[in-house]
N, C-alpha and C. Protein backbone atom coordinates (compact mmCIF):
# COMPACT_ATOMS: atom_id res chain seq x y z
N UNK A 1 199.21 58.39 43.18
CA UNK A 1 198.10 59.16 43.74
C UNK A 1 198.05 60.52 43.04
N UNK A 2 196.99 60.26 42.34
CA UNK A 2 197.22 61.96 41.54
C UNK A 2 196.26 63.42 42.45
N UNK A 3 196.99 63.37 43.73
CA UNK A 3 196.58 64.72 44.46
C UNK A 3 197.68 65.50 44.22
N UNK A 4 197.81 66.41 43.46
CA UNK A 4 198.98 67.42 43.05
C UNK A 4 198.84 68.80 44.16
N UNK A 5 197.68 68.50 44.84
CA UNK A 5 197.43 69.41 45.61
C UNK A 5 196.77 69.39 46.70
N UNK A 6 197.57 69.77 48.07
CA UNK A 6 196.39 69.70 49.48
C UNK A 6 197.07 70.19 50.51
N UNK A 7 196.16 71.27 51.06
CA UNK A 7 196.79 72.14 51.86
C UNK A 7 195.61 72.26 53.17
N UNK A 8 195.85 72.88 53.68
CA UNK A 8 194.68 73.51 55.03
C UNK A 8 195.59 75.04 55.20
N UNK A 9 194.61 75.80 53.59
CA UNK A 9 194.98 76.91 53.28
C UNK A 9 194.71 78.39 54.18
N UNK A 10 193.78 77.65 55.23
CA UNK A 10 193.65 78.56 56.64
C UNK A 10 192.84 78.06 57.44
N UNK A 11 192.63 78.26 58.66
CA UNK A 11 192.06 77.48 59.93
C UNK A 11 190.82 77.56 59.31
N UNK A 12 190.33 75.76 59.88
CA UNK A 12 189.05 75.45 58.95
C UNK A 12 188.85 75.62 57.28
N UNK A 13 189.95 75.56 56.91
CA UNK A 13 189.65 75.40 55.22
C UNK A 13 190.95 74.99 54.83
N UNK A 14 190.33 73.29 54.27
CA UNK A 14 190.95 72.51 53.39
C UNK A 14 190.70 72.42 51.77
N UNK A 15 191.59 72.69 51.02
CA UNK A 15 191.72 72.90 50.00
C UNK A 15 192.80 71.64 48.85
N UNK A 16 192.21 70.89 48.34
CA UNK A 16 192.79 70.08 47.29
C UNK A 16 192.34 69.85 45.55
N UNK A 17 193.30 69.49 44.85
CA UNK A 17 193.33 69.51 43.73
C UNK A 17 193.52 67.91 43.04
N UNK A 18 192.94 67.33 42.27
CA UNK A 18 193.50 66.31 41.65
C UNK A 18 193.28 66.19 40.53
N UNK A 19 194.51 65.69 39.71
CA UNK A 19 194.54 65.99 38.03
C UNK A 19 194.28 64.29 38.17
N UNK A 20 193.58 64.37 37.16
CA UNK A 20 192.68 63.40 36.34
C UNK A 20 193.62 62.96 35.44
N UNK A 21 194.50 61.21 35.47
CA UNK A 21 194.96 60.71 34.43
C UNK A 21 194.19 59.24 34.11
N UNK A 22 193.34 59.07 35.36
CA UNK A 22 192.75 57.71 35.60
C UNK A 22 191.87 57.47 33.96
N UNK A 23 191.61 56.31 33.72
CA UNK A 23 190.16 55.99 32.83
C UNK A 23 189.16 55.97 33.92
N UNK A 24 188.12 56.23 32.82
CA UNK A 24 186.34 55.24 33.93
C UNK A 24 186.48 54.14 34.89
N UNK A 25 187.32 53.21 33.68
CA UNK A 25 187.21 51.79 34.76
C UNK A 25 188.23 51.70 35.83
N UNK A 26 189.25 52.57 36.09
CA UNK A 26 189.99 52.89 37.17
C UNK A 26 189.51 53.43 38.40
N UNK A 27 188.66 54.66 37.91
CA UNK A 27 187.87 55.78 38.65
C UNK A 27 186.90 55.12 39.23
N UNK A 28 186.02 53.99 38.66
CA UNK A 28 184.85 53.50 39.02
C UNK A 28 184.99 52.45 40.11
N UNK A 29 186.06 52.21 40.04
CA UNK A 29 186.55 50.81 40.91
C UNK A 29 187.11 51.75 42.28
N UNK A 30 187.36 52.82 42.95
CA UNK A 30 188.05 53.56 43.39
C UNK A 30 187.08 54.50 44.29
N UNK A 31 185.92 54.16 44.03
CA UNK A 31 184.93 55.01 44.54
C UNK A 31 183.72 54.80 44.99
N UNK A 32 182.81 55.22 45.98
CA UNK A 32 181.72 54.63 46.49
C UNK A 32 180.62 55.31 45.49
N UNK A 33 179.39 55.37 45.39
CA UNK A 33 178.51 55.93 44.76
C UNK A 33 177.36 55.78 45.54
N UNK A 34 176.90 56.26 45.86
CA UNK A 34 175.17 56.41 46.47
C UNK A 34 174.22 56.39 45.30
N UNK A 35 173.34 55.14 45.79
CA UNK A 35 172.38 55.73 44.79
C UNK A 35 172.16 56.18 43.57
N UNK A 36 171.79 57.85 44.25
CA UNK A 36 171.49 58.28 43.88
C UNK A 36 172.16 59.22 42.92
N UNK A 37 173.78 59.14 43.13
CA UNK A 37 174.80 59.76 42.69
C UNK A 37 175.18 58.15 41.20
N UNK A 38 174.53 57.08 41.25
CA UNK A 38 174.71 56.14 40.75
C UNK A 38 173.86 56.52 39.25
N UNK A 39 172.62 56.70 39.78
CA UNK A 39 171.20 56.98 38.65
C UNK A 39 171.57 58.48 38.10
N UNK A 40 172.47 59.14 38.81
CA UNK A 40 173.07 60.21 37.74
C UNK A 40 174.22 59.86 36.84
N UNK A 41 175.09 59.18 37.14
CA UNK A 41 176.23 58.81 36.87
C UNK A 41 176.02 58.62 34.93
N UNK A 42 174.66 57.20 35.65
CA UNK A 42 174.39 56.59 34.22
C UNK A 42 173.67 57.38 33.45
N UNK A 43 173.45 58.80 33.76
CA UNK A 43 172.46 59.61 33.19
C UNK A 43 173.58 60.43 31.67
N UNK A 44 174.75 60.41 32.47
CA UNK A 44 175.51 60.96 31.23
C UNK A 44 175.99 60.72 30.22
N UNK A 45 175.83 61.39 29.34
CA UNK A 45 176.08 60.78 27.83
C UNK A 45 177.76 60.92 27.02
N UNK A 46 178.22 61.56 27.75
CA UNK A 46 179.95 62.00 27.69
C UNK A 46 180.55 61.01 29.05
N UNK A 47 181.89 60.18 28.08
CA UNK A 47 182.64 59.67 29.07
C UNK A 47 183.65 60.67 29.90
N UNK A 48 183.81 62.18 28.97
CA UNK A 48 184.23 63.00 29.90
C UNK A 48 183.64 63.86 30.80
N UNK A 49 182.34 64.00 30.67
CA UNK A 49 181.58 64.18 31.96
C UNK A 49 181.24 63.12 33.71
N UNK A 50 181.53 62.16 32.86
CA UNK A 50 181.36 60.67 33.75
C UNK A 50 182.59 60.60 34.98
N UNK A 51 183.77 61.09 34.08
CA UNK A 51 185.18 60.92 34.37
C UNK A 51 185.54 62.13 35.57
N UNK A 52 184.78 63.26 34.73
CA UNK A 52 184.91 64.74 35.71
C UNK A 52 184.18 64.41 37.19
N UNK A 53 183.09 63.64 37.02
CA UNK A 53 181.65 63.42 38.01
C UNK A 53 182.71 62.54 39.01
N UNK A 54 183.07 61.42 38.77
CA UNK A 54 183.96 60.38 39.85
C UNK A 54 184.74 60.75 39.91
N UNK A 55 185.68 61.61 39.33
CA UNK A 55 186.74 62.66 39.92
C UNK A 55 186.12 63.53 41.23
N UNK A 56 185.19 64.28 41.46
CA UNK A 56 185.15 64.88 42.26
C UNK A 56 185.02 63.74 43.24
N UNK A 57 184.16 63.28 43.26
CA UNK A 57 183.87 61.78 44.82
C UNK A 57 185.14 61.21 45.39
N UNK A 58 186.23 61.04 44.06
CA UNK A 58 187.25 60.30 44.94
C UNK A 58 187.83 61.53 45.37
N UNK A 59 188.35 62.54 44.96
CA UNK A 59 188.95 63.82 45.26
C UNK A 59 188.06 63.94 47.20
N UNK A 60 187.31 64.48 46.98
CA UNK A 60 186.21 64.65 48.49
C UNK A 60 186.89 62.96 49.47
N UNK A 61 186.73 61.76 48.84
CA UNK A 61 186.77 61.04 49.89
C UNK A 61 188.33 61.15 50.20
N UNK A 62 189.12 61.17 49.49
CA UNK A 62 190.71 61.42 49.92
C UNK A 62 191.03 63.18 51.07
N UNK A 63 190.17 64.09 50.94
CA UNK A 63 190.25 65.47 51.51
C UNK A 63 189.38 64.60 52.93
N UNK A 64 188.46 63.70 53.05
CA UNK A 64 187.35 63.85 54.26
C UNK A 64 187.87 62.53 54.88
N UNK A 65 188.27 61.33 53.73
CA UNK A 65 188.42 60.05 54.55
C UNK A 65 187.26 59.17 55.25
N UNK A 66 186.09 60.08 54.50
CA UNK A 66 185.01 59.06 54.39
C UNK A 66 184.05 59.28 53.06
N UNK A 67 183.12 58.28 53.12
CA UNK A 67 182.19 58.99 51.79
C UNK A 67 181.13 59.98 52.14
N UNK A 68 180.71 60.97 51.32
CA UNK A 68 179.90 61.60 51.56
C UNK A 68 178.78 61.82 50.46
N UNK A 69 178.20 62.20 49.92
CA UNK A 69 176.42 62.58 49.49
C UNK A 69 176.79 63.82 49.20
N UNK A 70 177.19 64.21 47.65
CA UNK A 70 176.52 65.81 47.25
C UNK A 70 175.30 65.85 47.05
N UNK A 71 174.61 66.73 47.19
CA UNK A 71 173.57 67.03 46.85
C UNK A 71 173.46 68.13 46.48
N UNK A 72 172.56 68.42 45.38
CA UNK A 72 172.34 70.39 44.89
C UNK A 72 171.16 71.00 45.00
N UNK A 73 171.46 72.39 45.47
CA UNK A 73 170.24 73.33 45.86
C UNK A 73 169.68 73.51 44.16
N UNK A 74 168.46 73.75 44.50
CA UNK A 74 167.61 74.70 43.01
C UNK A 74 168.17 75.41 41.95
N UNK A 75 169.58 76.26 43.07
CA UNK A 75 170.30 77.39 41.67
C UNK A 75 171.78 75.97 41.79
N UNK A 76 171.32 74.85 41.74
CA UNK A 76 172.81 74.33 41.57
C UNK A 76 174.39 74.16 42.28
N UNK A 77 173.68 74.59 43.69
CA UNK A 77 174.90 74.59 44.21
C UNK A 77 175.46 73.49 45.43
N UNK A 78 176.01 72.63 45.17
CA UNK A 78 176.57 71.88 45.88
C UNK A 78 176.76 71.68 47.94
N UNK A 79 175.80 71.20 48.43
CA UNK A 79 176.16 70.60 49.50
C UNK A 79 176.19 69.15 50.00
N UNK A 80 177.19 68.88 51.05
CA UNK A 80 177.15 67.34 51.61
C UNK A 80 175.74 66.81 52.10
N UNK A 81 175.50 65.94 52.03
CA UNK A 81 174.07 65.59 53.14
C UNK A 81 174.85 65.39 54.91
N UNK A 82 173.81 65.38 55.14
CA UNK A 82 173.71 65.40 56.77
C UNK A 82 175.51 65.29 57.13
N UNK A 83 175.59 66.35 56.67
CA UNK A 83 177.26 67.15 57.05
C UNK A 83 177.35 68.60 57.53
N UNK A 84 178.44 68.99 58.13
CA UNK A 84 178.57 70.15 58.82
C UNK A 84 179.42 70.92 57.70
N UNK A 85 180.32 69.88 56.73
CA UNK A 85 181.08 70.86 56.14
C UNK A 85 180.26 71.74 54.48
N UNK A 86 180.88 72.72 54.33
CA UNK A 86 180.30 73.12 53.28
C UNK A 86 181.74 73.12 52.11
N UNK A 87 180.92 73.07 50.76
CA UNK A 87 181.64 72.65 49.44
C UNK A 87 181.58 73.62 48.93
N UNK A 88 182.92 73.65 48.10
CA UNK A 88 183.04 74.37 46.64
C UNK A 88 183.47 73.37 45.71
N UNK A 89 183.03 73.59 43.98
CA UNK A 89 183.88 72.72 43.43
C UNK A 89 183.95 73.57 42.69
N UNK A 90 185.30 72.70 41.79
CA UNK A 90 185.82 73.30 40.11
C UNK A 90 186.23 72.80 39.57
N UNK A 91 185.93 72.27 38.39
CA UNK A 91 187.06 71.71 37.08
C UNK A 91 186.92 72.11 36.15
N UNK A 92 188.09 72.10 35.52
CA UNK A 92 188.56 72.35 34.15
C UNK A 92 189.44 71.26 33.38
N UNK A 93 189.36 70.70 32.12
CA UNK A 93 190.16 70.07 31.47
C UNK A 93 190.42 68.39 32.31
N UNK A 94 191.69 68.14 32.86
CA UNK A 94 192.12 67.14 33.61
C UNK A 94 192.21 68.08 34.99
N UNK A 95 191.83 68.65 35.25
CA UNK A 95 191.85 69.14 36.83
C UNK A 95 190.36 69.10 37.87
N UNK A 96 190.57 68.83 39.12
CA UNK A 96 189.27 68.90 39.59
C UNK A 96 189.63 69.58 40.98
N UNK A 97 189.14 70.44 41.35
CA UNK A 97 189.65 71.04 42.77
C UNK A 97 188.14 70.92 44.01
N UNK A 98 188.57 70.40 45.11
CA UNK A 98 187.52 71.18 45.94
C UNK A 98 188.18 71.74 47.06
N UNK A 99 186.47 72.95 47.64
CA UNK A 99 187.79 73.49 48.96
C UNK A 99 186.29 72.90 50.08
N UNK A 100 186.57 72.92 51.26
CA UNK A 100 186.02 71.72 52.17
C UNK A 100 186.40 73.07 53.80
N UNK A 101 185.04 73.54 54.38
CA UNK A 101 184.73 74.18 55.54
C UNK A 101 183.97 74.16 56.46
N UNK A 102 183.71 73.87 57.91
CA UNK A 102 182.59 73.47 58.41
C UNK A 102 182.50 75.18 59.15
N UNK A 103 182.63 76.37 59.18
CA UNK A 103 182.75 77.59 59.43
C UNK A 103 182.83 78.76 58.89
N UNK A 104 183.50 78.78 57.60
CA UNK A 104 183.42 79.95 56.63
C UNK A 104 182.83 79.53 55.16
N UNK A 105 182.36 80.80 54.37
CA UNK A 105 181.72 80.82 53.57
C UNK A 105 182.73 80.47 52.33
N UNK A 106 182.96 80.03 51.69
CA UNK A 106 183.78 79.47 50.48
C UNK A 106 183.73 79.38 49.09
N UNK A 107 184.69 79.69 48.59
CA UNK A 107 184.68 79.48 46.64
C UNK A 107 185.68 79.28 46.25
N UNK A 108 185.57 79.11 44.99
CA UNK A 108 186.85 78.45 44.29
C UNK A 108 186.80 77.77 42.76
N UNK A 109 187.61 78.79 42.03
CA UNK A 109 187.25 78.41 40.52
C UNK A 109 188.68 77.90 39.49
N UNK A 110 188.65 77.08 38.95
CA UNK A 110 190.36 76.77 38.66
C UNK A 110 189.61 76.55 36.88
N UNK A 111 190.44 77.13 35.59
CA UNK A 111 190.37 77.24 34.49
C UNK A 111 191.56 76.72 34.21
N UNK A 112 191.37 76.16 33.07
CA UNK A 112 192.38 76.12 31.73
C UNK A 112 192.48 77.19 30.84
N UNK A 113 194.22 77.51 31.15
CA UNK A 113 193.68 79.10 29.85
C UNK A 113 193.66 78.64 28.43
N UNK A 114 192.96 78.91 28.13
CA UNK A 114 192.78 78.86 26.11
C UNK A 114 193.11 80.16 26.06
N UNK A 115 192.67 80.16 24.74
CA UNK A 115 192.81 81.81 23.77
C UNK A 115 191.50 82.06 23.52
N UNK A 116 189.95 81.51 24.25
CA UNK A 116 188.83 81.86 23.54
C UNK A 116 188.46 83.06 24.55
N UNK A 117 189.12 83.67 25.78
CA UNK A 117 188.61 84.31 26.54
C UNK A 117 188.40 85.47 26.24
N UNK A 118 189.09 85.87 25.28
CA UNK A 118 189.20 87.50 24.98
C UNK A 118 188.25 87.76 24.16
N UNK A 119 187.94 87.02 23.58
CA UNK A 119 185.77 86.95 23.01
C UNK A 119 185.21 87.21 23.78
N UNK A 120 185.12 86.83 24.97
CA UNK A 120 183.84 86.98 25.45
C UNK A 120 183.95 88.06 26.75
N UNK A 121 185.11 88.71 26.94
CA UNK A 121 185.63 89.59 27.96
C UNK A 121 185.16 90.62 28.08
N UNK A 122 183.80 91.31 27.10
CA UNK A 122 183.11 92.24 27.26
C UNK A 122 182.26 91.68 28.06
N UNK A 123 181.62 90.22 28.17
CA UNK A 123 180.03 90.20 29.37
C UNK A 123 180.90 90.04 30.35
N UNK A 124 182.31 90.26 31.16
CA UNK A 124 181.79 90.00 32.30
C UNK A 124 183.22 91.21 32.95
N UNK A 125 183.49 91.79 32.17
CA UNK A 125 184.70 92.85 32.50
C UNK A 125 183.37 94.13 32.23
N UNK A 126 184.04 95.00 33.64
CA UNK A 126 183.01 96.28 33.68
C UNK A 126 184.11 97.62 33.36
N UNK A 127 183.68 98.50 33.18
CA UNK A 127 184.30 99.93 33.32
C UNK A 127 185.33 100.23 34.37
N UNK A 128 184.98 99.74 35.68
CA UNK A 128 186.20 100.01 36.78
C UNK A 128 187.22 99.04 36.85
N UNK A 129 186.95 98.21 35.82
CA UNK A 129 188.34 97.26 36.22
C UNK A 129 189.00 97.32 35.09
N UNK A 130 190.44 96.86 35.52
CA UNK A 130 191.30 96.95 34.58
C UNK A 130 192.23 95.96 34.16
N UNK A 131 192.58 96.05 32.55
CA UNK A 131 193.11 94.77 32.46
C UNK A 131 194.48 95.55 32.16
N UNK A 132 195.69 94.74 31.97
CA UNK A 132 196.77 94.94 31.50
C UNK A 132 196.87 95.35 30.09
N UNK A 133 198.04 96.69 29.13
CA UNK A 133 198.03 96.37 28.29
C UNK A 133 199.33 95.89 27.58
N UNK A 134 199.57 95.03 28.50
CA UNK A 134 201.32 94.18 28.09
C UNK A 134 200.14 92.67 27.75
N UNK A 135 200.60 92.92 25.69
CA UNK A 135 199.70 91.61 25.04
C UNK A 135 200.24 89.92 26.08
N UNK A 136 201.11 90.15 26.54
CA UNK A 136 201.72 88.71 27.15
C UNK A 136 201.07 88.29 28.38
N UNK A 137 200.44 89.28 29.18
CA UNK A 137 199.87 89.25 30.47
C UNK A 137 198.09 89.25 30.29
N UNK A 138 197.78 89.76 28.84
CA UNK A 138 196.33 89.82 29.03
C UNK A 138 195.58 88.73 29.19
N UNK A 139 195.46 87.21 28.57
CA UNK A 139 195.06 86.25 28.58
C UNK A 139 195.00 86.09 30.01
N UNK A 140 195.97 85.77 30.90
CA UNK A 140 195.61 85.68 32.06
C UNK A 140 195.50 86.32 32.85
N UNK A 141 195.30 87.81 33.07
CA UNK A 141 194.75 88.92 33.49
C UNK A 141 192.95 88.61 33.57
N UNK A 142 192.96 88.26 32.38
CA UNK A 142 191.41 88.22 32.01
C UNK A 142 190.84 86.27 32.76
N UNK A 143 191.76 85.70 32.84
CA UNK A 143 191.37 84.79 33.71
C UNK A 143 191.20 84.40 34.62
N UNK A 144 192.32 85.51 35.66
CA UNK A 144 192.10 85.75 36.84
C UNK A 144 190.88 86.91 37.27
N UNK A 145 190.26 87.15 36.46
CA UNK A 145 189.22 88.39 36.54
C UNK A 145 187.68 87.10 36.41
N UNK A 146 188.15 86.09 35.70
CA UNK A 146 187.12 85.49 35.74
C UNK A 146 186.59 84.67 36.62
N UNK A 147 188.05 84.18 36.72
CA UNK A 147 187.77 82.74 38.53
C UNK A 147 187.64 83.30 39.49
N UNK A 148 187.94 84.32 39.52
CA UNK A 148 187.45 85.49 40.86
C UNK A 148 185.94 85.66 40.92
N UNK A 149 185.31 86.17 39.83
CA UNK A 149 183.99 86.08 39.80
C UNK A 149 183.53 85.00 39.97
N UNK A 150 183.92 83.70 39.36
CA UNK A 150 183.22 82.71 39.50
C UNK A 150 183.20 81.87 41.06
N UNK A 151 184.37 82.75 41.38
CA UNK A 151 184.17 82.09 43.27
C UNK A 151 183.37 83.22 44.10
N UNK A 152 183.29 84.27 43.61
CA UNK A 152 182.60 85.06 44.46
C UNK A 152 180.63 84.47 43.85
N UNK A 153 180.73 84.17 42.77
CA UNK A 153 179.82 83.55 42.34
C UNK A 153 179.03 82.84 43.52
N UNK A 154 179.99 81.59 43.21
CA UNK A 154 179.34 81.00 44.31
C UNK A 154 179.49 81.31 45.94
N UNK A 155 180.37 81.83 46.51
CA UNK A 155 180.20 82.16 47.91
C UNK A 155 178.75 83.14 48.29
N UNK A 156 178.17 83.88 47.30
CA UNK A 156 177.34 84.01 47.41
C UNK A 156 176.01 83.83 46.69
N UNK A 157 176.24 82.10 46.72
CA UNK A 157 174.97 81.33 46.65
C UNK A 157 174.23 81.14 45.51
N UNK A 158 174.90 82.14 44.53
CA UNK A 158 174.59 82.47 43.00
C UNK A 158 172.87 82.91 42.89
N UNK A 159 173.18 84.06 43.86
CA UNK A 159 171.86 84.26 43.79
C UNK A 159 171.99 86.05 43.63
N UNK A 160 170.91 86.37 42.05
CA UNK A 160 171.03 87.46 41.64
C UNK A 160 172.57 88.31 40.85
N UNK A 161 173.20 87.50 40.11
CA UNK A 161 174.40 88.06 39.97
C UNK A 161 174.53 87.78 38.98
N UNK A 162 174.63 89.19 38.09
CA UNK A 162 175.52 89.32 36.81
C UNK A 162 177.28 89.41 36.67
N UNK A 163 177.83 88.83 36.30
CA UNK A 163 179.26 88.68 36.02
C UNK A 163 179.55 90.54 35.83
N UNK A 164 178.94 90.85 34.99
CA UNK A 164 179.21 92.55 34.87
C UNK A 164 178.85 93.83 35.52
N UNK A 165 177.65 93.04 36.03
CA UNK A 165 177.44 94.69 36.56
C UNK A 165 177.76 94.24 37.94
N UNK A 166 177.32 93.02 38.76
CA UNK A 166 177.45 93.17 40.20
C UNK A 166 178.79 92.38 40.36
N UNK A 167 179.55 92.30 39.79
CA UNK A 167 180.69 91.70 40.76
C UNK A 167 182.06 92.89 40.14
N UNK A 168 182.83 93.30 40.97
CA UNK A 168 183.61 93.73 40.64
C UNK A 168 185.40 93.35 41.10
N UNK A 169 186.14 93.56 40.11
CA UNK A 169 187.79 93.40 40.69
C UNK A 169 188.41 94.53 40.97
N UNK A 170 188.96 94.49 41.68
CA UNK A 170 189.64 96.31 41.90
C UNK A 170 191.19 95.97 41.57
N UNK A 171 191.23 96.69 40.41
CA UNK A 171 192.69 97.06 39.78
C UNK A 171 193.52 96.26 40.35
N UNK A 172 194.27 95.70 39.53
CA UNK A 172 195.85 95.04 40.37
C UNK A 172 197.09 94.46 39.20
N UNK A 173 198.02 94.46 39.19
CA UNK A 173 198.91 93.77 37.98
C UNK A 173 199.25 92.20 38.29
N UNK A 174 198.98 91.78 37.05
CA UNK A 174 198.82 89.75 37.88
C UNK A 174 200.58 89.63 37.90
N UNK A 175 200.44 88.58 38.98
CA UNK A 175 201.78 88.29 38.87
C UNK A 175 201.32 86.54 39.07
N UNK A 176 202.47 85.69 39.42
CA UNK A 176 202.46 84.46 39.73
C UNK A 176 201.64 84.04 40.56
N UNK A 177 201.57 84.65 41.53
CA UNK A 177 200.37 84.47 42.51
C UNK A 177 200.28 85.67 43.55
N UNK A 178 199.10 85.62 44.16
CA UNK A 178 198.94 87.05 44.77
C UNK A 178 197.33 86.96 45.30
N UNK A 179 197.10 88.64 45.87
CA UNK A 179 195.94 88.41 46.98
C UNK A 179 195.60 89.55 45.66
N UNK A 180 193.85 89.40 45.75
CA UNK A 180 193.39 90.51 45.12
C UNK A 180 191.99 90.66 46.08
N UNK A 181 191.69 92.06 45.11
CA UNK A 181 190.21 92.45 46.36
C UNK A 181 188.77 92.01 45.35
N UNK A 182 187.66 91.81 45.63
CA UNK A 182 186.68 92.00 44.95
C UNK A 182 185.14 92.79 45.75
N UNK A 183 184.54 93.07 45.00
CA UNK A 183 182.91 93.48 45.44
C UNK A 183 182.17 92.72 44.72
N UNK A 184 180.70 92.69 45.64
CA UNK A 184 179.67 91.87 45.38
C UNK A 184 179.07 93.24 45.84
N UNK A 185 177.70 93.51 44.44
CA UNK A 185 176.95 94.94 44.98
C UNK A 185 175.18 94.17 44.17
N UNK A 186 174.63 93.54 45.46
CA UNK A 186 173.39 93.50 44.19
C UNK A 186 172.22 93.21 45.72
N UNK A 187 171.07 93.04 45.36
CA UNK A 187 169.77 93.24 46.71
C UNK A 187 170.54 92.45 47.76
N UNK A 188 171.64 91.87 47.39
CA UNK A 188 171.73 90.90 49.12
C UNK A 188 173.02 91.62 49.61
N UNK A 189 173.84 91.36 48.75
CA UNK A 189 175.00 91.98 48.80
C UNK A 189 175.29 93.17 48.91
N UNK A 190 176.14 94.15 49.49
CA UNK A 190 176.88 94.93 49.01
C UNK A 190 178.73 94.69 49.78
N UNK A 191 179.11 93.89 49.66
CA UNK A 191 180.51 93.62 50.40
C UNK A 191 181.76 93.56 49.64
N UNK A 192 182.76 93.48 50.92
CA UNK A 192 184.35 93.31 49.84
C UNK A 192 184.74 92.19 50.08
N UNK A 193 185.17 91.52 49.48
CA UNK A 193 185.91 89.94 49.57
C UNK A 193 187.38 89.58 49.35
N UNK A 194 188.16 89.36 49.82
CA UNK A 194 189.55 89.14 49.72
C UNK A 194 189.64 87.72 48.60
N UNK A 195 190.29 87.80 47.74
CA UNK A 195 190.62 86.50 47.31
C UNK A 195 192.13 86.08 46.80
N UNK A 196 192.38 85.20 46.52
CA UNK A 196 193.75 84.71 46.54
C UNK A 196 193.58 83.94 45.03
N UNK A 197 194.89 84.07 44.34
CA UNK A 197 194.84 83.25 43.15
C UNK A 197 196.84 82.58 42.92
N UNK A 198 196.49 81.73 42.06
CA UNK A 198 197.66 81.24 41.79
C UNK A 198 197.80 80.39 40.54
N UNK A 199 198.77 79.88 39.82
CA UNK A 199 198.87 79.16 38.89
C UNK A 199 199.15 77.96 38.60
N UNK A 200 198.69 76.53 37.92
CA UNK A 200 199.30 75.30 37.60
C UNK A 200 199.49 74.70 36.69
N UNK A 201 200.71 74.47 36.10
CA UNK A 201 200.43 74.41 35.06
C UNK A 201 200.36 75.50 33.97
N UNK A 202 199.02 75.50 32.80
CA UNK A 202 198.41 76.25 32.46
C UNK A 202 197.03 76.38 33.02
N UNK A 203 196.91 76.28 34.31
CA UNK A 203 195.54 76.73 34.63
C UNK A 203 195.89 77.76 35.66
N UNK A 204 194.54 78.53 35.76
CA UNK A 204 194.42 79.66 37.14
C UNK A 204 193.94 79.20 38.08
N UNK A 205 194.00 79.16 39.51
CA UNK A 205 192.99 79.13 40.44
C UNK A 205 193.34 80.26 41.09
N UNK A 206 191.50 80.31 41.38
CA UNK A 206 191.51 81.25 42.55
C UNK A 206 189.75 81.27 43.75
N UNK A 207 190.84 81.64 44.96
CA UNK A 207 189.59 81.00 45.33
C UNK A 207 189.43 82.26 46.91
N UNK A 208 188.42 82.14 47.66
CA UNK A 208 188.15 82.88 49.13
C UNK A 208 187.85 81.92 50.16
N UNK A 209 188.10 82.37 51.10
CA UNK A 209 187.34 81.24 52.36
C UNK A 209 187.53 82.69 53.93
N UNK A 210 186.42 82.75 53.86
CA UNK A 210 185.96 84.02 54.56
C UNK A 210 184.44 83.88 55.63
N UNK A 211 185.11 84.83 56.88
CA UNK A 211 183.92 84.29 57.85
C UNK A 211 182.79 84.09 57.85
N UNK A 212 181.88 83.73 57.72
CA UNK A 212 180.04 83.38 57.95
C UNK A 212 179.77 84.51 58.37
């Protein structure tokens, strides 16, 4: 059973991880499909998109213990059908995480670190935050600066938000795992968000699950 990960990381929020060693024809046999989740399936042209896609379904039916219906809003964001709980997802590489709430607002972003991040660490690192300058810690300094955004991303709905100007990290030195703070400052927003991160592997996660 490749769930490397599953917790009920605080009242009302379940949180699991599963690394991907299956093939297609393992994955496919292993899983229900709707429909409509069927006529997408065959829509993709990468067997590693195919692989990522039935990764999440069996991941969700092993966290819920039944099947459920994603469906996506306009800006792309993931809910169950005629369900109470609300979704986050994330993958990277062989990893697929979701976190699963019928009460708080939720995110959650898990990366593979490469070495391409420090390219692109000007669009989404601002003036008040800070990275480390011990060369051994920066790579993932700068990754935990990213999955942070990308869960505050979505907890709020991905609506109106630049990576640089409206989301911010407030200073901290990464360690193995740890709590950090963030802001969301843009027409809907102006709030602080607690988030939590940790490591597997070589990947980061980090994720929030915070009141409605």
């Amino acid at each position: 059973m490749p769930v490397i990960f599953k917790e009920q990381i605080e009242e009302d929020c379940t949180f699991g991880i599963w690394e991907i060693k299956e093939t297609y024809d393992e994955l496919i046999k292993g899983v229900h499909l709707f429909p409509e989740e069927r006529e997408r399936l065959n829509g993709f042209k990468s067997d590693a998109r195919k692989i990522e896609f039935l990764s999440v379904r069996i991941l969700l039916k092993d966290l819920t213990g039944t099947n459920n219906l994603i469906v996506y809003s306009d800006r792309k964001k993931p809910y169950l059908h005629q369900s109470n709980f609300r979704i986050s997802i994330s993958h990277s590489q062989t990893l697929t995480s979701i976190m699963l709430s019928k009460t708080k607002k939720i995110g959650v972003d898990l990366e593979y670190m490469s070495h391409k991040i420090s390219r692109i660490q000007h669009k989404f690192i601002n003036a008040d935050e800070f990275i480390t300058q011990d060369e051994t810690k920066q790579k993932y300094h700068l990754y935990i600066h990213w999955c942070a955004k990308e869960a505050l991303y979505k907890i709020c709905d991905k609506q109106d938000i630049n990576f640089k100007i409206n989301l911010t990290i407030e200073p901290f030195e990464p360690e193995d795992c740890g709590i950090i703070t963030g802001w969301v400052d843009n027409r809907f927003w102006h709030d602080k968000f607690e988030l939590k991160y940790f490591t597997i592997n070589n990947y980061v996660v980090v994720y929030s699950c915070i009141n409605s």
